[in-house]
Protein backbone atom coordinates (compact mmCIF):
# COMPACT_ATOMS: atom_id res chain seq x y z
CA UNK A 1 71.77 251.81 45.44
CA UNK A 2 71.18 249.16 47.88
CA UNK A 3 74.48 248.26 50.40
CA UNK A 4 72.77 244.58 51.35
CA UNK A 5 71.40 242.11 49.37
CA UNK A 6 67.75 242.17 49.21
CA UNK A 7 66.25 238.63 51.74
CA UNK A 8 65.28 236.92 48.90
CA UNK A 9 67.94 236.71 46.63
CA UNK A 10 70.35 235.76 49.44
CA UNK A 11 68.31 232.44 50.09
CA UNK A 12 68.13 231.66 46.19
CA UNK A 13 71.10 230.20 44.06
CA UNK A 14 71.86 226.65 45.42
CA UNK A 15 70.81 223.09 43.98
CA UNK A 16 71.93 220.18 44.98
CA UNK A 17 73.01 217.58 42.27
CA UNK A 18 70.86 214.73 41.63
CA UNK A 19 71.93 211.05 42.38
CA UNK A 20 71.32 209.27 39.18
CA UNK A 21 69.97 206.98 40.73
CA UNK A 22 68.32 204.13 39.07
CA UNK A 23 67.90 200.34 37.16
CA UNK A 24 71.24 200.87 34.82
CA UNK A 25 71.09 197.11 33.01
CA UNK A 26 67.39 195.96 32.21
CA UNK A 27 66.19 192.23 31.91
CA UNK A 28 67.92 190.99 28.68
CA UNK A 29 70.90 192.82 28.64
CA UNK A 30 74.38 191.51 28.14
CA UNK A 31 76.49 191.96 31.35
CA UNK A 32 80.04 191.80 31.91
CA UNK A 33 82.06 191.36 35.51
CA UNK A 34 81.54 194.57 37.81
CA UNK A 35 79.10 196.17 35.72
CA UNK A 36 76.36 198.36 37.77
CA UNK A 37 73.17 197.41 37.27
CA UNK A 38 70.98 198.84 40.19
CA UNK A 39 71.55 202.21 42.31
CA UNK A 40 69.62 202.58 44.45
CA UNK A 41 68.47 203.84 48.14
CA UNK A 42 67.70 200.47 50.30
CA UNK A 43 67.51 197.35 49.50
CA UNK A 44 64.37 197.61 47.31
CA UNK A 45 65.71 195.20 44.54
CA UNK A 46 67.72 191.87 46.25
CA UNK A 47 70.68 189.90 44.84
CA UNK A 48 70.13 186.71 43.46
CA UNK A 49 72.84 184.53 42.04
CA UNK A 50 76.35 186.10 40.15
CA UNK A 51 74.88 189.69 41.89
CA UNK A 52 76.81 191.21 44.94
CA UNK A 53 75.31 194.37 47.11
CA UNK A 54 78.16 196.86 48.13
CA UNK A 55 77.40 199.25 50.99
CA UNK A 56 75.94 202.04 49.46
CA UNK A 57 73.24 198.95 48.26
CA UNK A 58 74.22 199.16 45.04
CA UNK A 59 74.08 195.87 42.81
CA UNK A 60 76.76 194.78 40.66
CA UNK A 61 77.64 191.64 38.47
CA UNK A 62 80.46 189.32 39.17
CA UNK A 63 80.27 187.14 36.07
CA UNK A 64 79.13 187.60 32.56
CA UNK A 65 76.09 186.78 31.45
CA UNK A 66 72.51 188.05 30.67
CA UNK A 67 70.40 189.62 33.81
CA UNK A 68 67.15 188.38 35.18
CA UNK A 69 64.94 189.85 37.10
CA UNK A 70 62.70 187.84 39.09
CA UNK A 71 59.16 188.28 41.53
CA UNK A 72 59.30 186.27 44.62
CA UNK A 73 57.61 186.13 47.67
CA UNK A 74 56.33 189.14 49.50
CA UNK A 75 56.37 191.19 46.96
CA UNK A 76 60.33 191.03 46.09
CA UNK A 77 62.47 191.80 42.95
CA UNK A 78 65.65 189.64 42.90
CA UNK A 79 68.15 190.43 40.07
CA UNK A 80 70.32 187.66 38.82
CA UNK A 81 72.65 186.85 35.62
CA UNK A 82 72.72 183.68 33.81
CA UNK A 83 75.49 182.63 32.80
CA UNK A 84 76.66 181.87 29.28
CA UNK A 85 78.97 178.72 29.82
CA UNK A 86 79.02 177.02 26.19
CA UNK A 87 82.53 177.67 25.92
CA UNK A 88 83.65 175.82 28.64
């Protein structure tokens, strides 16, 4: 019997978890306050209005409403929420 570990299976056996990252809420969708609706690694996708970025880039709602994404300029998605305000 062998007293060490053979060099290969010492190096195997690890994984790291993956960062789910992702679009959570697509165009369309219903969103309420502080719902997620963008992970993500940079800022590939902008806030427009009723979105905030926190510092992980991340993009959350801060009102309720349905979520828009838009093309702009350059080549830029900006994610927005229009608000529902008939029962004001």
């Amino acid at each position: 019997m062998a007293h060490k570990k053979g060099s290969g299976s010492t190096k195997n056996g690890r994984d790291s978890r993956s960062q789910r990252l992702g679009i959570k809420k697509y165009g369309g969708e219903s969103i309420s306050i502080g719902n997620i609706i963008v992970r993500q690694r940079g800022s590939r996708f902008k806030p427009g209005p009723n979105v905030k970025i926190a510092k992980d880039y991340t993009l959350f709602a801060i009102a309720n409403g349905t979520v828009i994404f838009k093309k702009s300029k350059k080549n830029h998605t900006t994610i927005s929420i229009v608000t529902n305000d008939k029962n004001l």
